[in-house]
PDB file of N, CA and C in Angstrom:
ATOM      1  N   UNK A   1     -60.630  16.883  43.702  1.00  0.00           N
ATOM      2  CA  UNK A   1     -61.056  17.832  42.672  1.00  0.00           C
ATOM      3  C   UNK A   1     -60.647  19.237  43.114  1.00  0.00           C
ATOM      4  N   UNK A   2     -59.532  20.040  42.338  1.00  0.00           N
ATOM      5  CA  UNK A   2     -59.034  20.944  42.813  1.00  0.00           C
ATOM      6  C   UNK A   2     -60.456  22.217  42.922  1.00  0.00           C
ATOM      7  N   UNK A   3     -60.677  23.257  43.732  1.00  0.00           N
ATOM      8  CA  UNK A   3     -61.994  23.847  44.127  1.00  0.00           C
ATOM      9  C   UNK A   3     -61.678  25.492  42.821  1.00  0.00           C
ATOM     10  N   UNK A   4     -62.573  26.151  42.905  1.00  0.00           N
ATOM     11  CA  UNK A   4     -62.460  26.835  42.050  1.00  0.00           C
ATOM     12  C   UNK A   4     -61.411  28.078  42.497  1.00  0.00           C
ATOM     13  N   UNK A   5     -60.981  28.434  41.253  1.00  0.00           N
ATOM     14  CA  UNK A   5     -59.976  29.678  41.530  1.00  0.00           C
ATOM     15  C   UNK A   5     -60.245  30.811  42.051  1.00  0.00           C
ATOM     16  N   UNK A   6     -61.500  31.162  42.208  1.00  0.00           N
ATOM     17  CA  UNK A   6     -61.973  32.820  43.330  1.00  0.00           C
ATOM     18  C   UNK A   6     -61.747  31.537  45.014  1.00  0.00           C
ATOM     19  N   UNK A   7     -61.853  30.766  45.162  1.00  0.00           N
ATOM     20  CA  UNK A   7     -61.887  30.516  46.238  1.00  0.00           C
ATOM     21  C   UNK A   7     -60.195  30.641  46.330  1.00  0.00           C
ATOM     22  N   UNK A   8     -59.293  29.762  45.588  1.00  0.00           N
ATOM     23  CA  UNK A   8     -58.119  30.159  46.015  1.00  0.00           C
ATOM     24  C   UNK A   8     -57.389  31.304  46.173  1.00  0.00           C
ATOM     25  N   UNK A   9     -57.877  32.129  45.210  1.00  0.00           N
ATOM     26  CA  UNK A   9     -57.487  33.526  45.350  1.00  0.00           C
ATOM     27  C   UNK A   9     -57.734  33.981  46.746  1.00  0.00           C
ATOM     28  N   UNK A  10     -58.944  34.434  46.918  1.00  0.00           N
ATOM     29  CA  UNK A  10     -59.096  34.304  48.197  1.00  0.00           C
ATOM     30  C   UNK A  10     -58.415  33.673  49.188  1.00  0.00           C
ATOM     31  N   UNK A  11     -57.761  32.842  49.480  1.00  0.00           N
ATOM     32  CA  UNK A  11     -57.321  31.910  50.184  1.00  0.00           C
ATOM     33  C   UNK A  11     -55.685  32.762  50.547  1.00  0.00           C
ATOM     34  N   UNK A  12     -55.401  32.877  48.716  1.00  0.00           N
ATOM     35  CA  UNK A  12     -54.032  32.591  48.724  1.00  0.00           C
ATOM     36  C   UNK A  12     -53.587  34.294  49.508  1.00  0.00           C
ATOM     37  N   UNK A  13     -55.068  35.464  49.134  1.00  0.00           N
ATOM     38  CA  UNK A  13     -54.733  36.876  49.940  1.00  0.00           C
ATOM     39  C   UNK A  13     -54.886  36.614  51.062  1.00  0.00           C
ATOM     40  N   UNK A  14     -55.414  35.679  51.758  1.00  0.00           N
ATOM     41  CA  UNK A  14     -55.313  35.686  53.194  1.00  0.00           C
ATOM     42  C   UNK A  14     -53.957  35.441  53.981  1.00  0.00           C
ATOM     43  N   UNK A  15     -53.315  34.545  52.571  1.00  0.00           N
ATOM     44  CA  UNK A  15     -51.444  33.856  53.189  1.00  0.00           C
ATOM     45  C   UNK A  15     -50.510  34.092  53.174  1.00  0.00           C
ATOM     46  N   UNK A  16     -49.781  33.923  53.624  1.00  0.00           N
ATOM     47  CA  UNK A  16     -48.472  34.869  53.795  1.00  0.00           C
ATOM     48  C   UNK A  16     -47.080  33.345  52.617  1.00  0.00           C
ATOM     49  N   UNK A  17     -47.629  31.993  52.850  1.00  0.00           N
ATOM     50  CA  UNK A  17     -47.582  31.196  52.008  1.00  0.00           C
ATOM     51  C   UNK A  17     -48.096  30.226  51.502  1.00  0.00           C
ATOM     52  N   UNK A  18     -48.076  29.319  50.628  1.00  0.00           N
ATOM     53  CA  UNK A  18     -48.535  28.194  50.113  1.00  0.00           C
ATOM     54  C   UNK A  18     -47.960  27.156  49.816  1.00  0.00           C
ATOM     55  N   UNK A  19     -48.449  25.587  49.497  1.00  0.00           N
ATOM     56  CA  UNK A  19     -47.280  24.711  49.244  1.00  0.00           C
ATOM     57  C   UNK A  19     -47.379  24.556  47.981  1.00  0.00           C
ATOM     58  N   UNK A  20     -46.424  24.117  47.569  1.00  0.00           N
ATOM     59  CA  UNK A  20     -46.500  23.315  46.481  1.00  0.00           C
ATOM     60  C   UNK A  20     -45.728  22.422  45.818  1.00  0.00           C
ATOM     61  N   UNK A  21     -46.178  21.889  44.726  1.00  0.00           N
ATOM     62  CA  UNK A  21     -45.824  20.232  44.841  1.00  0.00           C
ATOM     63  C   UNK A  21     -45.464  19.990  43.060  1.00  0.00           C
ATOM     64  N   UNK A  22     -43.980  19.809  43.373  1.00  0.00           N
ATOM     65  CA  UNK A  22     -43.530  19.170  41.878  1.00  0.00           C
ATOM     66  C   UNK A  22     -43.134  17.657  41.921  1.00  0.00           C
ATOM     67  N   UNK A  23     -42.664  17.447  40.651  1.00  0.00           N
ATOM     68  CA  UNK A  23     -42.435  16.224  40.339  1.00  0.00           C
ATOM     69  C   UNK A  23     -41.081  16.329  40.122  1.00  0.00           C
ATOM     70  N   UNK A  24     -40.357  15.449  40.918  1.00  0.00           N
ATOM     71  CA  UNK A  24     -38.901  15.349  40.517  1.00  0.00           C
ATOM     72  C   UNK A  24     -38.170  15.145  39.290  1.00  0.00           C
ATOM     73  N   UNK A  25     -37.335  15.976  39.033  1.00  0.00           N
ATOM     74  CA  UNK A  25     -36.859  15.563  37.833  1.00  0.00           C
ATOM     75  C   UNK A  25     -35.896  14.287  37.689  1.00  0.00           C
ATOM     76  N   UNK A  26     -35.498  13.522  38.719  1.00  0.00           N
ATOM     77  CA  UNK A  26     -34.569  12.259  38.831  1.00  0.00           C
ATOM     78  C   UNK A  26     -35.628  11.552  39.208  1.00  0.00           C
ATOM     79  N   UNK A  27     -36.483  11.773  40.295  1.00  0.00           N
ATOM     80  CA  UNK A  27     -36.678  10.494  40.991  1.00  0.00           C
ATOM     81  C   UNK A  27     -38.208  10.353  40.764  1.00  0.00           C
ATOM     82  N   UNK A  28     -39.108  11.341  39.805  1.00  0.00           N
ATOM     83  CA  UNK A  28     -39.844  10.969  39.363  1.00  0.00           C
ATOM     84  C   UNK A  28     -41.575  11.170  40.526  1.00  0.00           C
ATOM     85  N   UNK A  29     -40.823  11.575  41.657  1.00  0.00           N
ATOM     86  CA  UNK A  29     -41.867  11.316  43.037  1.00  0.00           C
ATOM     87  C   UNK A  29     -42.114  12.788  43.185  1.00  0.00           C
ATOM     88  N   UNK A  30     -43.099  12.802  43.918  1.00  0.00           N
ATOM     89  CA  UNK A  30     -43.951  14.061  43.952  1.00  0.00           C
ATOM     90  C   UNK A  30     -43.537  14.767  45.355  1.00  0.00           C
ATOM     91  N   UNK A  31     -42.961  16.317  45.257  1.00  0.00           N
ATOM     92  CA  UNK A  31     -42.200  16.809  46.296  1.00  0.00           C
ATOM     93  C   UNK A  31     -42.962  17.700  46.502  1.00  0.00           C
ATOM     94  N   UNK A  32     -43.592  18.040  47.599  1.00  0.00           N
ATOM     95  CA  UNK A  32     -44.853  19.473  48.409  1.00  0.00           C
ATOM     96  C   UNK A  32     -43.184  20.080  49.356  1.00  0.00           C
ATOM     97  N   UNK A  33     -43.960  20.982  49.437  1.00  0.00           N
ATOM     98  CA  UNK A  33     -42.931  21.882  50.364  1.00  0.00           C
ATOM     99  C   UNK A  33     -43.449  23.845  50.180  1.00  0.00           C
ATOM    100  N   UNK A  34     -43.402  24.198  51.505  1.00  0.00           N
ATOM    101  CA  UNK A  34     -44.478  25.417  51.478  1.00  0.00           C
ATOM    102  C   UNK A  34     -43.505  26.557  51.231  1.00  0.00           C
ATOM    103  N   UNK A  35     -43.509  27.417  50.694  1.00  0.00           N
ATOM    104  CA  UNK A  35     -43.214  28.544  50.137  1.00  0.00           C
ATOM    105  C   UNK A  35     -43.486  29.645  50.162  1.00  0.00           C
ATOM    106  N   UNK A  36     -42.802  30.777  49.955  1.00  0.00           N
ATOM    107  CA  UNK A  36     -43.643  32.653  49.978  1.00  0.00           C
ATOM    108  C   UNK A  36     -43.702  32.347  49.010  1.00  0.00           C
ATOM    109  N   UNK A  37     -44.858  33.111  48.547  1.00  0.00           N
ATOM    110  CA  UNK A  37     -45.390  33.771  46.958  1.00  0.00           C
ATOM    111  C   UNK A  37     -45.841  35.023  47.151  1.00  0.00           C
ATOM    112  N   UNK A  38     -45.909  35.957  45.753  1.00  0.00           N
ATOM    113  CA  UNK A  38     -46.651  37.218  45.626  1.00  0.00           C
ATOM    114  C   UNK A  38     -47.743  37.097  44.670  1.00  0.00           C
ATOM    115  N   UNK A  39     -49.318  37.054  45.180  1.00  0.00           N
ATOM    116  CA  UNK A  39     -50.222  37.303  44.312  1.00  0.00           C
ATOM    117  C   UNK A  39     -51.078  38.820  43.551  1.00  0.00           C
ATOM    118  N   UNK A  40     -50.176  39.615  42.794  1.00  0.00           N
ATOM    119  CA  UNK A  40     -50.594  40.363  42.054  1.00  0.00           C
ATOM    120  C   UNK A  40     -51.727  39.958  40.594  1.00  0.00           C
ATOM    121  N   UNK A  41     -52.939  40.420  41.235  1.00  0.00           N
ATOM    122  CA  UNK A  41     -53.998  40.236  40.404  1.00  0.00           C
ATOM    123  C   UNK A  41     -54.207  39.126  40.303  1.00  0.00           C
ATOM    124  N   UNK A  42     -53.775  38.429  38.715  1.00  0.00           N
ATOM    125  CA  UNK A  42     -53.768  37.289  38.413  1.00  0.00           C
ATOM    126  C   UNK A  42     -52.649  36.425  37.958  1.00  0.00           C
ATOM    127  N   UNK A  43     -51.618  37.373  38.588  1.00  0.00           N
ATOM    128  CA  UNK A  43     -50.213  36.768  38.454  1.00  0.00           C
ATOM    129  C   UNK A  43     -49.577  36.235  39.681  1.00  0.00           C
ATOM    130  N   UNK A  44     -48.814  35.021  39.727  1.00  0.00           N
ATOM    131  CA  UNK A  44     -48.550  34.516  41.059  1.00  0.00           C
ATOM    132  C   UNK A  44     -46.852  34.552  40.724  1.00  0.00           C
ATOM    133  N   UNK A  45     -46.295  35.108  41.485  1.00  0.00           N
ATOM    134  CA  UNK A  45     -44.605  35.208  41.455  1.00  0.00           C
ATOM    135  C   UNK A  45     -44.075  34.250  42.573  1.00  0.00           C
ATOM    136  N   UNK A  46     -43.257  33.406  42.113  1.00  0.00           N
ATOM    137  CA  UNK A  46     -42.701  32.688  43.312  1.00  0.00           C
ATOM    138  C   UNK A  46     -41.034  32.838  42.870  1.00  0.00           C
ATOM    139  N   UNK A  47     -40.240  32.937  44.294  1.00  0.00           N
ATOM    140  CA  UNK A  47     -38.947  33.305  44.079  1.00  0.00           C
ATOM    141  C   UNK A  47     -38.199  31.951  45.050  1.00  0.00           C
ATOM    142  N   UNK A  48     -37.497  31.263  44.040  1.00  0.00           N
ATOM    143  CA  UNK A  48     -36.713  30.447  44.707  1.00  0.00           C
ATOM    144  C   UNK A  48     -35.409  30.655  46.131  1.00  0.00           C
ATOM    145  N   UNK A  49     -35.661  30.258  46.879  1.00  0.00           N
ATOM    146  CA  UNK A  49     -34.842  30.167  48.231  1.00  0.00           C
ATOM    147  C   UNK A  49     -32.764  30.788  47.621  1.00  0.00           C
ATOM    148  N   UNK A  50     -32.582  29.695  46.952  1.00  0.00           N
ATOM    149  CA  UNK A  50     -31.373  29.335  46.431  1.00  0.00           C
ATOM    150  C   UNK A  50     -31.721  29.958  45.469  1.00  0.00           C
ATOM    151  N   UNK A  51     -32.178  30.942  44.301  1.00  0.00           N
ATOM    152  CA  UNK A  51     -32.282  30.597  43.023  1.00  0.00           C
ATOM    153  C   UNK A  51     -32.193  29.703  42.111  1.00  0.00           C
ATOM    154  N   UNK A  52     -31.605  29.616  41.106  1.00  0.00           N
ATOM    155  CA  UNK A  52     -31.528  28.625  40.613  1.00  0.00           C
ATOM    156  C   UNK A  52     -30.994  26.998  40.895  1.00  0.00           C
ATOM    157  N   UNK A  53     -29.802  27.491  41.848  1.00  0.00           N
ATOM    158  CA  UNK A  53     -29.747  26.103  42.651  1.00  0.00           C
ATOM    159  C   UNK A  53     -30.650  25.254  43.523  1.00  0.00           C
ATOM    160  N   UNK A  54     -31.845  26.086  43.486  1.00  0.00           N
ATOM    161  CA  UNK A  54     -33.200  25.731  44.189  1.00  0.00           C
ATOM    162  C   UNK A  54     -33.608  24.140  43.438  1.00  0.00           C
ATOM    163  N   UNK A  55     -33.508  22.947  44.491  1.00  0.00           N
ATOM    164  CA  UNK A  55     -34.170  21.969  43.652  1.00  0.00           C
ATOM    165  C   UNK A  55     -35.261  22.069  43.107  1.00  0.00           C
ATOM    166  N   UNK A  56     -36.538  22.331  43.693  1.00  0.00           N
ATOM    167  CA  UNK A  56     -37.744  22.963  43.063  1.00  0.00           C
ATOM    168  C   UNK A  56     -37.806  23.589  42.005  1.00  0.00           C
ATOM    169  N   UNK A  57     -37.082  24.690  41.936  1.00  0.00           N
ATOM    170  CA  UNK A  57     -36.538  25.019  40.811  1.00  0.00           C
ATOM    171  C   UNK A  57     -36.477  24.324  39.861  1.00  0.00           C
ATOM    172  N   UNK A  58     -35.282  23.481  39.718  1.00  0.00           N
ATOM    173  CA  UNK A  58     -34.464  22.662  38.578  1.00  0.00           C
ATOM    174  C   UNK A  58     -35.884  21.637  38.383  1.00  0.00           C
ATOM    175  N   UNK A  59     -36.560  21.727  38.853  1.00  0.00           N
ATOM    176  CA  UNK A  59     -37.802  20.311  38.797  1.00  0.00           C
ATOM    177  C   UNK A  59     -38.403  21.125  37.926  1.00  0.00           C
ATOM    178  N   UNK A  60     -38.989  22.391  38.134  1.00  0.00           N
ATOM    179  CA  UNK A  60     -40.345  22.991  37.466  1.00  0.00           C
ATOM    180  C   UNK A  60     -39.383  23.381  35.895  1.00  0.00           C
ATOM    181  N   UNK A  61     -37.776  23.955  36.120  1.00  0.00           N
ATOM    182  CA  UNK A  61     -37.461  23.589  34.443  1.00  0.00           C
ATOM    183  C   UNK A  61     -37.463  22.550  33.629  1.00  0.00           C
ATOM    184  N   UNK A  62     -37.303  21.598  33.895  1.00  0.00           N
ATOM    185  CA  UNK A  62     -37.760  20.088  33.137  1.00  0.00           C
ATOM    186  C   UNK A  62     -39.151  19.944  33.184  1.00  0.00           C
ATOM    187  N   UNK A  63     -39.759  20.371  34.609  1.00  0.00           N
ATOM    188  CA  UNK A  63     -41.094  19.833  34.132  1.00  0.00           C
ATOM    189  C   UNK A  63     -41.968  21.324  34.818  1.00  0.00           C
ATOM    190  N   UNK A  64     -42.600  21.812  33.358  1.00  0.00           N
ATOM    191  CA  UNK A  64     -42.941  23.547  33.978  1.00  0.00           C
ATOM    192  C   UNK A  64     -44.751  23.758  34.907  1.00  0.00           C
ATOM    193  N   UNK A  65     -44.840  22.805  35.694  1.00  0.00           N
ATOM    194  CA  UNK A  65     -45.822  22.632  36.099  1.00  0.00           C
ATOM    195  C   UNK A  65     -46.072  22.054  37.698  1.00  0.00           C
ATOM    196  N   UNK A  66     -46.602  23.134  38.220  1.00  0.00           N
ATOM    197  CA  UNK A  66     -46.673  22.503  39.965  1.00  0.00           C
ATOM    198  C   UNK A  66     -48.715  22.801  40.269  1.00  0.00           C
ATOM    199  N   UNK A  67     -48.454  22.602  41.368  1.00  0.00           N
ATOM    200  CA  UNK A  67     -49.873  21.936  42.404  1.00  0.00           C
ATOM    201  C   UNK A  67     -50.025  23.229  43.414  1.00  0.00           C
ATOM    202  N   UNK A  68     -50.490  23.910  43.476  1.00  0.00           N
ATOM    203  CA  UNK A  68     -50.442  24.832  44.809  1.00  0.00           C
ATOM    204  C   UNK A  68     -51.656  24.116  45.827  1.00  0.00           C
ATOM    205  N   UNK A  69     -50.997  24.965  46.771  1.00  0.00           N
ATOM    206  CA  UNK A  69     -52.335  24.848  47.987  1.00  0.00           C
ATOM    207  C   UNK A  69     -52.632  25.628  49.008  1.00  0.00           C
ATOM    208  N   UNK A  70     -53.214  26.520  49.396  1.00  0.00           N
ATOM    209  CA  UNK A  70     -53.595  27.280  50.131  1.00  0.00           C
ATOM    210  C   UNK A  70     -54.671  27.520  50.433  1.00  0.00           C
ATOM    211  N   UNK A  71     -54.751  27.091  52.585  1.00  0.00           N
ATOM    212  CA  UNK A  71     -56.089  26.813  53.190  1.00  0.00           C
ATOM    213  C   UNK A  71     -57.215  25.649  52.292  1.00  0.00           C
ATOM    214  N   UNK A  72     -56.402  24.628  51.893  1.00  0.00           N
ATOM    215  CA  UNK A  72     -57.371  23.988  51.702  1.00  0.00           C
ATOM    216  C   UNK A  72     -57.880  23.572  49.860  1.00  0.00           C
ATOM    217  N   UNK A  73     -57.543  25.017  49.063  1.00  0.00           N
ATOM    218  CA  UNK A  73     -58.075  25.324  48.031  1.00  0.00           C
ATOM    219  C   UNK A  73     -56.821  24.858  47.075  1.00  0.00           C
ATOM    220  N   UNK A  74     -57.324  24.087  46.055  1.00  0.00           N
ATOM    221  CA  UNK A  74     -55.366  23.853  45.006  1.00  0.00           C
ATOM    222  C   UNK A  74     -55.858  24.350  43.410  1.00  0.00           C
ATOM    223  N   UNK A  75     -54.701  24.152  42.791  1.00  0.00           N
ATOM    224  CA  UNK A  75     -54.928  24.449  41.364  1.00  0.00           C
ATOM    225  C   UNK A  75     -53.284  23.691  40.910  1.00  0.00           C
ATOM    226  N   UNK A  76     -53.690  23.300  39.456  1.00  0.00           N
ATOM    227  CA  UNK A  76     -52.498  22.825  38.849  1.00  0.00           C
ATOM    228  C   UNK A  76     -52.198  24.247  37.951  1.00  0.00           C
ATOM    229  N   UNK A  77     -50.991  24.399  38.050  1.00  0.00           N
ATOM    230  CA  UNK A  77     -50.568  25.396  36.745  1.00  0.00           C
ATOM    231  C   UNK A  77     -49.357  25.321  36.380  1.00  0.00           C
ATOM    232  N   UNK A  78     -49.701  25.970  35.154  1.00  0.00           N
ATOM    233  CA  UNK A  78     -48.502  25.959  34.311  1.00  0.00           C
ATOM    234  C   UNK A  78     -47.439  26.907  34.459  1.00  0.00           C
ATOM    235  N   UNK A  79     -46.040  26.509  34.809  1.00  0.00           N
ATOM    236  CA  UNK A  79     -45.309  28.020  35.052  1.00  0.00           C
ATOM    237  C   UNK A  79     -44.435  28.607  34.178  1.00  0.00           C
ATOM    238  N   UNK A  80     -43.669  29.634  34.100  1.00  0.00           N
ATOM    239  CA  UNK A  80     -42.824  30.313  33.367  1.00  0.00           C
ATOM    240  C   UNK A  80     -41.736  30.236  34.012  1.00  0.00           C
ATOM    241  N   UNK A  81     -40.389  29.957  33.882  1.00  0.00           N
ATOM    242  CA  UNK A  81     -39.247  30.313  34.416  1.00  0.00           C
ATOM    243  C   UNK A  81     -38.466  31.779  33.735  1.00  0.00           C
ATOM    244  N   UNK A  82     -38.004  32.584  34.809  1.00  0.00           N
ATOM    245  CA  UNK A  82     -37.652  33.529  33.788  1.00  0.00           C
ATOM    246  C   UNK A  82     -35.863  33.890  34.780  1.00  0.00           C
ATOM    247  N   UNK A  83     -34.668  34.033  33.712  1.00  0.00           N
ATOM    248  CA  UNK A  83     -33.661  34.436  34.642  1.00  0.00           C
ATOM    249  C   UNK A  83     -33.634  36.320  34.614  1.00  0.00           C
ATOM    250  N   UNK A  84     -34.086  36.785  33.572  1.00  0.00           N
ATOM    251  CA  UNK A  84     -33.996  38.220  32.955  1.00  0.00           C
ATOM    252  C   UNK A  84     -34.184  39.158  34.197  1.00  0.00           C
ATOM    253  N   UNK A  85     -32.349  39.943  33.862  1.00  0.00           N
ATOM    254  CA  UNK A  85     -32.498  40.368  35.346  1.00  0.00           C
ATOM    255  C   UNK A  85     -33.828  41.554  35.928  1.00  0.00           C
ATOM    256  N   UNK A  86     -33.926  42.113  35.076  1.00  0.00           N
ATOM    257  CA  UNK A  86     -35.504  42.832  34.930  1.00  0.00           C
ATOM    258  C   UNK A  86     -36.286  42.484  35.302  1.00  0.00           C
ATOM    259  N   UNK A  87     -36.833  41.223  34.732  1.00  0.00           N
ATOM    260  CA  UNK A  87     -38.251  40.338  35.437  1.00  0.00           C
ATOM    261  C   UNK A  87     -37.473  39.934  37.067  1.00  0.00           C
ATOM    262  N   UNK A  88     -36.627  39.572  37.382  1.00  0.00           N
ATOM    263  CA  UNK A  88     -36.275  39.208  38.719  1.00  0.00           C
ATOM    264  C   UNK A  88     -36.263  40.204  39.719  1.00  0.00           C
ATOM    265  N   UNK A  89     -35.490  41.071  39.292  1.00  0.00           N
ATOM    266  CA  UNK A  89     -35.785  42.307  40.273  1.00  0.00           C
ATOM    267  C   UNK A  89     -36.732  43.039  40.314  1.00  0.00           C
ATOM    268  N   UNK A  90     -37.977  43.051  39.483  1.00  0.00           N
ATOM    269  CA  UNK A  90     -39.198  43.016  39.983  1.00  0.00           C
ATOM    270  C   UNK A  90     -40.129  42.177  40.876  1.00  0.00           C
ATOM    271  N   UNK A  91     -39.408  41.027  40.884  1.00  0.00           N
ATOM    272  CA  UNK A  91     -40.448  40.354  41.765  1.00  0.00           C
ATOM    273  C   UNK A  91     -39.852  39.935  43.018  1.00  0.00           C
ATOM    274  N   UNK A  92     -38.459  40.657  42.957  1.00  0.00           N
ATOM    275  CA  UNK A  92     -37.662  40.596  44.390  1.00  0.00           C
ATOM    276  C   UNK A  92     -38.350  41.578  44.898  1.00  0.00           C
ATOM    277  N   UNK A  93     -38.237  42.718  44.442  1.00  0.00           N
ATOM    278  CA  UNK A  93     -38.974  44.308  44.989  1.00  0.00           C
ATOM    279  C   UNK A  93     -40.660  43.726  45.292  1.00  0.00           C
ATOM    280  N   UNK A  94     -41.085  43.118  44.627  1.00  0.00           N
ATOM    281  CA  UNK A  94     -42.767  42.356  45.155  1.00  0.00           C
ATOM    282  C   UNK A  94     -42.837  41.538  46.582  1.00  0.00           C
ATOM    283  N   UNK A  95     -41.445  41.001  46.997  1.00  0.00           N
ATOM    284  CA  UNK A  95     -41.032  40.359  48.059  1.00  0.00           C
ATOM    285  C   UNK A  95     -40.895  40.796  48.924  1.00  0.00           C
ATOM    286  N   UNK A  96     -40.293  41.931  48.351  1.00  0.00           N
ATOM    287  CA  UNK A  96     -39.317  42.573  49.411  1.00  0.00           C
ATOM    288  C   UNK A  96     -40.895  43.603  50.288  1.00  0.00           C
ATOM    289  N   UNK A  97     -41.627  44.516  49.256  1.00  0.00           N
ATOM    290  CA  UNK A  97     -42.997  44.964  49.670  1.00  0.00           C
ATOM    291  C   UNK A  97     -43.493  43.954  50.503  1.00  0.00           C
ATOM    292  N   UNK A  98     -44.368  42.679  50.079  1.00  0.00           N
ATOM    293  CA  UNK A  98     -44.639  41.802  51.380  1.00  0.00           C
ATOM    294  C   UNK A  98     -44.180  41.110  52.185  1.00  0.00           C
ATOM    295  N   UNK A  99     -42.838  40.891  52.339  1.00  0.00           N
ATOM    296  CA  UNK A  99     -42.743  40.477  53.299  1.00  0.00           C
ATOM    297  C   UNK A  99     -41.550  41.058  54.274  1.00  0.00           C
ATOM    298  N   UNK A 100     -40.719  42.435  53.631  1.00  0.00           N
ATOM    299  CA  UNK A 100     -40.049  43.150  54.010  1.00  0.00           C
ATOM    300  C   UNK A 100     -38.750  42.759  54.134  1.00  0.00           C
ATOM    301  N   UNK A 101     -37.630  43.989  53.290  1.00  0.00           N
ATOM    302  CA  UNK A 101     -36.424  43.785  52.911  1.00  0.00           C
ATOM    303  C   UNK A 101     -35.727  42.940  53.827  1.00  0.00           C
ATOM    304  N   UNK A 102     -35.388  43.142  55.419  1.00  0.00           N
ATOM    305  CA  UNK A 102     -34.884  42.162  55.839  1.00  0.00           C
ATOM    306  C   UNK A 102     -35.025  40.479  55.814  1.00  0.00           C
ATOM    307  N   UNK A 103     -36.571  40.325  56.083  1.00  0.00           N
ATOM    308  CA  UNK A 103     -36.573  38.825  55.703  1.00  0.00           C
ATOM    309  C   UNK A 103     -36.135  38.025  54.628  1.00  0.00           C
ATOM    310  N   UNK A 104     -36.341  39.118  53.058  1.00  0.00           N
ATOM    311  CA  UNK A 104     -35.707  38.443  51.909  1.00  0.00           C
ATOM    312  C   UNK A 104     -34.131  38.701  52.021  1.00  0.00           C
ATOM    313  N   UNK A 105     -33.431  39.281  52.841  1.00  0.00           N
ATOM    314  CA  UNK A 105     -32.265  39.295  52.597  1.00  0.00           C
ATOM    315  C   UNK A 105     -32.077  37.889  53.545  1.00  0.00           C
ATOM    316  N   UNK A 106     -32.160  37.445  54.726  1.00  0.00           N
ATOM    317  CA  UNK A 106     -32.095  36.564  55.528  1.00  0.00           C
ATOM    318  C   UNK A 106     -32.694  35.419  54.966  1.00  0.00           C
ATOM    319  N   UNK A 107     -33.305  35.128  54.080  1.00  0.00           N
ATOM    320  CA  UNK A 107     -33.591  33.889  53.867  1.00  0.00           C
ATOM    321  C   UNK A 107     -33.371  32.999  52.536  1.00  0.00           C
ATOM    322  N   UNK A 108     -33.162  34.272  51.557  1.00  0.00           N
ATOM    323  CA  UNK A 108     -33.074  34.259  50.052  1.00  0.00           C
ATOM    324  C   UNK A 108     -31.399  34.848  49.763  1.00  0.00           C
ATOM    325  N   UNK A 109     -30.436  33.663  49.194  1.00  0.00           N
ATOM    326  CA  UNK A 109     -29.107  33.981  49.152  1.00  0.00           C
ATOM    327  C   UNK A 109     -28.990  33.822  47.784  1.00  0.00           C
ATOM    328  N   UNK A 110     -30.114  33.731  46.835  1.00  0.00           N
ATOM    329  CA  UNK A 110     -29.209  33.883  45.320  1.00  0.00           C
ATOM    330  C   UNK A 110     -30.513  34.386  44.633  1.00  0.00           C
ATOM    331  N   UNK A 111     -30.426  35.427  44.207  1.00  0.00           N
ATOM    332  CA  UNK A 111     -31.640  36.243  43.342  1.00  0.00           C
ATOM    333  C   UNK A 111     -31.263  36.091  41.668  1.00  0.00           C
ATOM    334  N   UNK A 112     -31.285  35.212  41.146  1.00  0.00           N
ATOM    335  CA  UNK A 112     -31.142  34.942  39.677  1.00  0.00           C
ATOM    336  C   UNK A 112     -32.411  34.506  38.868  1.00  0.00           C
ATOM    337  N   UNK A 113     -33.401  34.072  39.502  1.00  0.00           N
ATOM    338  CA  UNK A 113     -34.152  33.110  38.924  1.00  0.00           C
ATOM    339  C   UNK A 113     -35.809  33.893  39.364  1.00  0.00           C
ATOM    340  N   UNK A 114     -36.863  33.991  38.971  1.00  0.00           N
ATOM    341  CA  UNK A 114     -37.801  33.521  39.649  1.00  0.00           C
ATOM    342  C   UNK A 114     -39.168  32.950  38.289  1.00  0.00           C
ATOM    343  N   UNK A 115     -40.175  32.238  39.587  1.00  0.00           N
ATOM    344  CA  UNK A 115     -40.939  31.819  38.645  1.00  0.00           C
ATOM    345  C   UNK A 115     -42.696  32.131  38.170  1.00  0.00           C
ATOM    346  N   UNK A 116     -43.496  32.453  37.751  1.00  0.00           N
ATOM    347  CA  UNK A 116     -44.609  33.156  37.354  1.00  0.00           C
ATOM    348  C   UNK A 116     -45.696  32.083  36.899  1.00  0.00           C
ATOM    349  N   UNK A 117     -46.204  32.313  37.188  1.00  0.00           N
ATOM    350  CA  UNK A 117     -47.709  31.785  36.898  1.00  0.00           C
ATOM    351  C   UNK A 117     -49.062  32.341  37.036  1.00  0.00           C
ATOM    352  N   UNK A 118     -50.090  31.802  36.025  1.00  0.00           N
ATOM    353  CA  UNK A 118     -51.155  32.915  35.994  1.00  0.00           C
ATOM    354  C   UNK A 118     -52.056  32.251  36.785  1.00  0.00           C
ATOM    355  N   UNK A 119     -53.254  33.039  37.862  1.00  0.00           N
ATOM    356  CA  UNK A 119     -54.002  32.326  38.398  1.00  0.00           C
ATOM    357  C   UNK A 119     -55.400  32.558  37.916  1.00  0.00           C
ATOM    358  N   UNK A 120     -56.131  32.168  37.207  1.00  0.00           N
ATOM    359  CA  UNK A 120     -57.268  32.801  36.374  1.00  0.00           C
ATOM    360  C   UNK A 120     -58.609  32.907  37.261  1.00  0.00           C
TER     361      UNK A 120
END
């Protein structure tokens, strides 16, 4: 039973990341794998590794819905994919604030894509 959302919130300001868990779009099986995110307010920004070549990615466009988890606490939600270079380079610059320009340049090689979700 996923726990309530002030607890994850909580959780998720304490982390630097979280996992989370889609459903394949071929193979149908359920893929976790931990991730940076940015939690502004009640908006959760997650920026794909690869961008759009991000498998995770290509999973949550067929199917717009993942599992988070952080310390313990999960929630299912529904996400937004957005390529608009506007919305992206805002939430690169959200990245780039926590976790600082060099690391997103070193780890993140295609900035086209990212994805949004609300955490209520």
């Amino acid at each position: 039973m996923p726990t309530q959302n002030n607890s994850l919130k909580d959780r998720l300001f304490r982390s630097s990341e979280l996992t989370i868990t889609v459903i394949g779009r071929k193979s149908g099986r359920t893929i976790s794998l931990p991730i940076w995110f940015v939690l502004d307010d009640k908006q959760l920004y997650l920026l794909p590794v690869k961008g759009s070549d991000t498998q995770w990615y290509k999973n949550v466009v067929t199917r717009p819905s993942i599992r988070i988890e952080a310390g313990g606490a999960q929630a299912e939600l529904k996400v937004d994919t957005t390529a608009d270079p506007k919305q992206v380079k805002s939430v690169v610059e959200k990245f780039r604030e926590k976790y600082g320009p060099g690391d997103v340049k070193k780890y993140y090689s295609k900035l086209d894509v990212a994805v949004l979700a609300q955490v209520d």
